[in-house]
Protein backbone atom coordinates (compact mmCIF):
# COMPACT_ATOMS: atom_id res chain seq x y z
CA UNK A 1 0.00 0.00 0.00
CA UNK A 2 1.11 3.61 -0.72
CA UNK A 3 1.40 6.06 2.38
CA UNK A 4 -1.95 7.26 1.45
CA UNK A 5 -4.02 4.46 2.17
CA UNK A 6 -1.70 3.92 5.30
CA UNK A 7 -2.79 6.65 6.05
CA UNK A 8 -6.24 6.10 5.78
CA UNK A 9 -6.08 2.59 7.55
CA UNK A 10 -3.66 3.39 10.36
CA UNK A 11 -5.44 6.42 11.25
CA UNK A 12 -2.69 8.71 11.13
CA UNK A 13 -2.18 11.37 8.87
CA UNK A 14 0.51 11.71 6.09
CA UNK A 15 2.51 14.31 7.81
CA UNK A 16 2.43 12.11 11.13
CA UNK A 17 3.72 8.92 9.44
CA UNK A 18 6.22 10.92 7.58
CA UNK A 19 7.48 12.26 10.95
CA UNK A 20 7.23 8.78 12.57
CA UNK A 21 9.47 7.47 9.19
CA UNK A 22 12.11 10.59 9.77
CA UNK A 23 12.22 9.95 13.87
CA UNK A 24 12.95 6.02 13.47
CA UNK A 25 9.55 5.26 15.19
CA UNK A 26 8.55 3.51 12.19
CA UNK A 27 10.08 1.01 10.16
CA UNK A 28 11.03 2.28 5.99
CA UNK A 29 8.92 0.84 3.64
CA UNK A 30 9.75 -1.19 0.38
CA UNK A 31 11.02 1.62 -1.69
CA UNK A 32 9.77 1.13 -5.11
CA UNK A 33 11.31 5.12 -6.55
CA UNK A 34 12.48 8.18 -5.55
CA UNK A 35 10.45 9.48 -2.75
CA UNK A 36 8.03 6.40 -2.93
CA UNK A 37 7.88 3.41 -1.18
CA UNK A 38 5.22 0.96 -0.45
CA UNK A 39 3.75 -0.68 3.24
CA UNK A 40 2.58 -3.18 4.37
CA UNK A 41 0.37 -4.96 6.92
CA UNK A 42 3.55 -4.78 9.54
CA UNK A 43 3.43 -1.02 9.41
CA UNK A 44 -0.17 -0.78 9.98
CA UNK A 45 0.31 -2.58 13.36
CA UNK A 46 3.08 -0.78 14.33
CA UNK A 47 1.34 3.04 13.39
CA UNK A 48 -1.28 1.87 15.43
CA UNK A 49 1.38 0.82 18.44
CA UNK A 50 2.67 3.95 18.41
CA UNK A 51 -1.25 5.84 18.79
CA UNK A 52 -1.98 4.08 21.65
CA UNK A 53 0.98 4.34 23.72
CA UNK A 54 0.28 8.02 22.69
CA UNK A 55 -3.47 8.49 22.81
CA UNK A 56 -3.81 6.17 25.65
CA UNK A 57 -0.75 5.53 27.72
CA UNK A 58 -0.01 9.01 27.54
CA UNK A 59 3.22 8.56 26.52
CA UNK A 60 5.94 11.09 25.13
CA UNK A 61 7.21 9.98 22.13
CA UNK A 62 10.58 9.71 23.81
CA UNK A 63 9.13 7.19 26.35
CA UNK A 64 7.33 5.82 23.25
CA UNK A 65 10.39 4.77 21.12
CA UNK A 66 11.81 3.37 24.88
CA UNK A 67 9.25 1.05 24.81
CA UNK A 68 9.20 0.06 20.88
CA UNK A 69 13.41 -0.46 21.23
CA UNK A 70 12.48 -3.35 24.11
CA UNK A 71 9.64 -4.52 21.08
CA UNK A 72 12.17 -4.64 18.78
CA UNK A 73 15.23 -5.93 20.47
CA UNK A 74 15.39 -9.93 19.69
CA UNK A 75 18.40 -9.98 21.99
CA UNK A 76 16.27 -9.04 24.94
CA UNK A 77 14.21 -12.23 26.40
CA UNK A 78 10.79 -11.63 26.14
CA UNK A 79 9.83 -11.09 29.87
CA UNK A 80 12.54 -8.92 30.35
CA UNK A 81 11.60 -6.38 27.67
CA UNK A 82 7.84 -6.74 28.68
CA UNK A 83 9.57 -5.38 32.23
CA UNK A 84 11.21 -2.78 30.35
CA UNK A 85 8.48 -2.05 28.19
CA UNK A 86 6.48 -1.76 31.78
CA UNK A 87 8.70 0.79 33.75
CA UNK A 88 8.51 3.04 31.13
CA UNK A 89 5.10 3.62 31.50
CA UNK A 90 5.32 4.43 35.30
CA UNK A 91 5.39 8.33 35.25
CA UNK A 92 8.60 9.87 36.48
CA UNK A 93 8.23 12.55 38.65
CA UNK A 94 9.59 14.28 41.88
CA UNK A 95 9.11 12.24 44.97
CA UNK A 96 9.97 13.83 48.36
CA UNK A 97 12.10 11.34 50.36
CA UNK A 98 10.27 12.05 53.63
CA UNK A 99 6.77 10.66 52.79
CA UNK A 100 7.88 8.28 49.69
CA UNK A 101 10.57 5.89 51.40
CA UNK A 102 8.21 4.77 53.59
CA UNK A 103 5.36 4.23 51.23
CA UNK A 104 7.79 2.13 49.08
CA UNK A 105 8.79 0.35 52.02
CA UNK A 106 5.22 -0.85 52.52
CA UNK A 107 4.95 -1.45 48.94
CA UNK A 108 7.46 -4.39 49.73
CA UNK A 109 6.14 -5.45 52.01
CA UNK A 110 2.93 -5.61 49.67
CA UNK A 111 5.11 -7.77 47.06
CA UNK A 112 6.29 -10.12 49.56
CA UNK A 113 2.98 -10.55 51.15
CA UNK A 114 0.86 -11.54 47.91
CA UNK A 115 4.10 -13.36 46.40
CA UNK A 116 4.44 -10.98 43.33
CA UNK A 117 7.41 -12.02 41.28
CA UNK A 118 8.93 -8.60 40.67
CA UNK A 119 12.25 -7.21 39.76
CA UNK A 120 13.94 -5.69 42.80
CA UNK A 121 13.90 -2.34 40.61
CA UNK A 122 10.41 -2.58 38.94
CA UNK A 123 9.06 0.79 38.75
CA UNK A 124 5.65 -0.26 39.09
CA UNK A 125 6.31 -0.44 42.77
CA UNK A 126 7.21 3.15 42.54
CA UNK A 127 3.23 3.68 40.66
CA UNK A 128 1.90 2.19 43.73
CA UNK A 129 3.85 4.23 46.31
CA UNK A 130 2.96 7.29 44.67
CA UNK A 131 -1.10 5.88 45.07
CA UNK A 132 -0.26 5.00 48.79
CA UNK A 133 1.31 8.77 49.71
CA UNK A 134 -1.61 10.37 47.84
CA UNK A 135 -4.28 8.80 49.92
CA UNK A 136 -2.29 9.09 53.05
CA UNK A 137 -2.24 12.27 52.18
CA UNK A 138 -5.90 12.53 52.55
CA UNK A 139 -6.44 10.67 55.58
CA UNK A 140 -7.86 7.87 53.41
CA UNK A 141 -5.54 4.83 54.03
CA UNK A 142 -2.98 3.89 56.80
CA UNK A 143 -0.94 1.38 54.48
CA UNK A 144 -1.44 -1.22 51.51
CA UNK A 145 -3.27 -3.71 53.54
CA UNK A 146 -6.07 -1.37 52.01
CA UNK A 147 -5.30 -2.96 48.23
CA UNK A 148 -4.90 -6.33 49.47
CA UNK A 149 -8.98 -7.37 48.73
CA UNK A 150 -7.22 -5.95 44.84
CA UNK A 151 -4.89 -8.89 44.14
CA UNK A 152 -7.05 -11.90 43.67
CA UNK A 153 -9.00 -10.37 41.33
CA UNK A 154 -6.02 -8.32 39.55
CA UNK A 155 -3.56 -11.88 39.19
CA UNK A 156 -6.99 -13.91 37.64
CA UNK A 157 -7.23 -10.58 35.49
CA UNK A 158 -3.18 -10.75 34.32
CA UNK A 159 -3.15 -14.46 33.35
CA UNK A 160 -5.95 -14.25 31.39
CA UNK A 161 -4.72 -11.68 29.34
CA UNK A 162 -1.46 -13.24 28.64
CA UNK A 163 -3.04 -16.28 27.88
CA UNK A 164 -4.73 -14.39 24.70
CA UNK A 165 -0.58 -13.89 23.56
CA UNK A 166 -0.44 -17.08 21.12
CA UNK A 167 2.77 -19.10 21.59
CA UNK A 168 3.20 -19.40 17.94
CA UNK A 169 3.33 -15.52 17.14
CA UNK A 170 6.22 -13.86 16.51
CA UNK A 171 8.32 -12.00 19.64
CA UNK A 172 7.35 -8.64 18.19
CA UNK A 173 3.87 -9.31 18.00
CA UNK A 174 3.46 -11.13 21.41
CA UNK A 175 5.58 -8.31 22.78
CA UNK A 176 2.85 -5.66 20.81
CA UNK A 177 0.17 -7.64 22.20
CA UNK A 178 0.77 -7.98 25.61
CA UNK A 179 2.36 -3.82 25.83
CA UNK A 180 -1.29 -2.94 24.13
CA UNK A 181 -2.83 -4.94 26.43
CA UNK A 182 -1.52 -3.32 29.98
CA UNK A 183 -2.42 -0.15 28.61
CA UNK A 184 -6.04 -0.79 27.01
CA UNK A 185 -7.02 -3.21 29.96
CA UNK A 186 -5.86 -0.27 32.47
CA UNK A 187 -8.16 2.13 31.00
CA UNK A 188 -11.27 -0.61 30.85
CA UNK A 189 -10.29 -1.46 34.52
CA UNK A 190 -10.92 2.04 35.11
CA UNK A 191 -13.69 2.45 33.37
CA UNK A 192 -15.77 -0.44 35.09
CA UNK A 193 -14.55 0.96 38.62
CA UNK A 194 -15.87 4.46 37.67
CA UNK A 195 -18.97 2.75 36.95
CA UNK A 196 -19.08 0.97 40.10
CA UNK A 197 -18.26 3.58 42.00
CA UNK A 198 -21.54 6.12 40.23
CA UNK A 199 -23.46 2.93 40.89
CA UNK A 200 -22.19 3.12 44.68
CA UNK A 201 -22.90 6.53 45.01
CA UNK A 202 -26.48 6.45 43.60
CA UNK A 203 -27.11 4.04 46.19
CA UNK A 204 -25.73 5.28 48.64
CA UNK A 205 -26.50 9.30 48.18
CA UNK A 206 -29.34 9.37 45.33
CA UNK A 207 -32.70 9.98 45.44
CA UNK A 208 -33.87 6.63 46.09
CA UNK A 209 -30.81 6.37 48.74
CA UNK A 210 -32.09 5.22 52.17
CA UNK A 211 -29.99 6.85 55.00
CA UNK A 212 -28.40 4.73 58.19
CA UNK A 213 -30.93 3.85 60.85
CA UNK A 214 -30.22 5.95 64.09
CA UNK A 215 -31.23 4.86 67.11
CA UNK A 216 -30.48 4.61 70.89
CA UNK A 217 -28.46 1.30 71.50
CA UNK A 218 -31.19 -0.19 73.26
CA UNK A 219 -34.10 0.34 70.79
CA UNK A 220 -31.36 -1.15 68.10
CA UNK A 221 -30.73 -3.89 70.03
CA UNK A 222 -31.50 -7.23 69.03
């Protein structure tokens, strides 16, 4: 296919797949002439890659090319660069040493108490610190025993989408598939919490909401 009907399948526009051709984001194409090449399926997958680590991981396209270097890199085993891939998309921001060492502490703690096979540096433990300070912040949580009712449900969630990553595919693709699925399955997570959580409210504060009984102790005694 020409860059114009790329274009029109990928989603992106000319001028963005030109610039994702000049910045080495995406692979050249078969070059047929001068100033003309031609695509293919592989491209397609790899436009679209690159839009959701954008539009939905909310990545820079510096973090972006991090993450499609660890897709690309055959030398790399495939869980490591899924790791990789992974601590990229932890945001990296200031953390004040005061409130954050021991938050990460109890994140540890967290790890060792649920059996999470983690690297020692995984920056995902630094994502959950960040949650932990945040709410402590707010009077809302003493430690992570609060996320602990999370795990069950979260390591049932994980397995079952790796097991959609065919054995047979290529590395690249298994490594697209399974980088497209943390961020997609994030934002659906989130989505169906927000929805439980209006749900919640509505029941709790709506208009149909009944308030807590209050009575004396002895007219709510048994």
């Amino acid at each position: 296919m020409k860059v114009a009907e790329l274009s029109a399948t990928s989603g992106a526009t000319v001028a963005t797949l030109k610039y994702y051709l000049r910045e080495g984001l995406l692979h050249p194409g078969h070059a047929t002439a001068v100033n003309q090449a031609e695509y293919d399926d592989t491209h397609v997958r790899r436009v679209r890659l690159i839009r959701a680590l954008q539009e939905l991981g909310k990545l820079g396209l510096a973090d972006v090319a991090l993450v499609l270097a660890a897709v690309d890199d055959e030398s790399i085993e495939l869980h490591a660069a899924f790791g990789l891939a992974q601590d990229v998309m932890v945001p990296n921001r200031h953390r004040d040493p005061d409130t954050f060492t021991a938050a990460l502490a109890d994140v540890d703690r967290f790890v060792l108490r649920h059996d999470f096979h983690l690297r020692p540096d995984a920056a995902v433990r630094l994502m959950m610190a960040d949650a932990i300070v945040a709410l402590q912040t707010f009077g809302g949580l003493k430690d992570s025993s609060a996320f602990d009712r999370m795990v069950e449900s979260a390591k049932t969630q994980a397995a079952a989408e790796l097991a959609t990553v065919p054995d047979s595919a290529p590395r690249s693709q298994q490594m697209e598939l399974s980088v497209v699925g943390t961020v997609v399955t994030e934002i659906a997570a989130a989505a169906v919490r927000r929805m439980a959580l209006e749900d919640a409210s509505w029941r709790r504060f709506g208009p149909g909401a009944r308030p807590p009984a209050v009575c004396a102790p002895a007219a709510c005694a048994p």
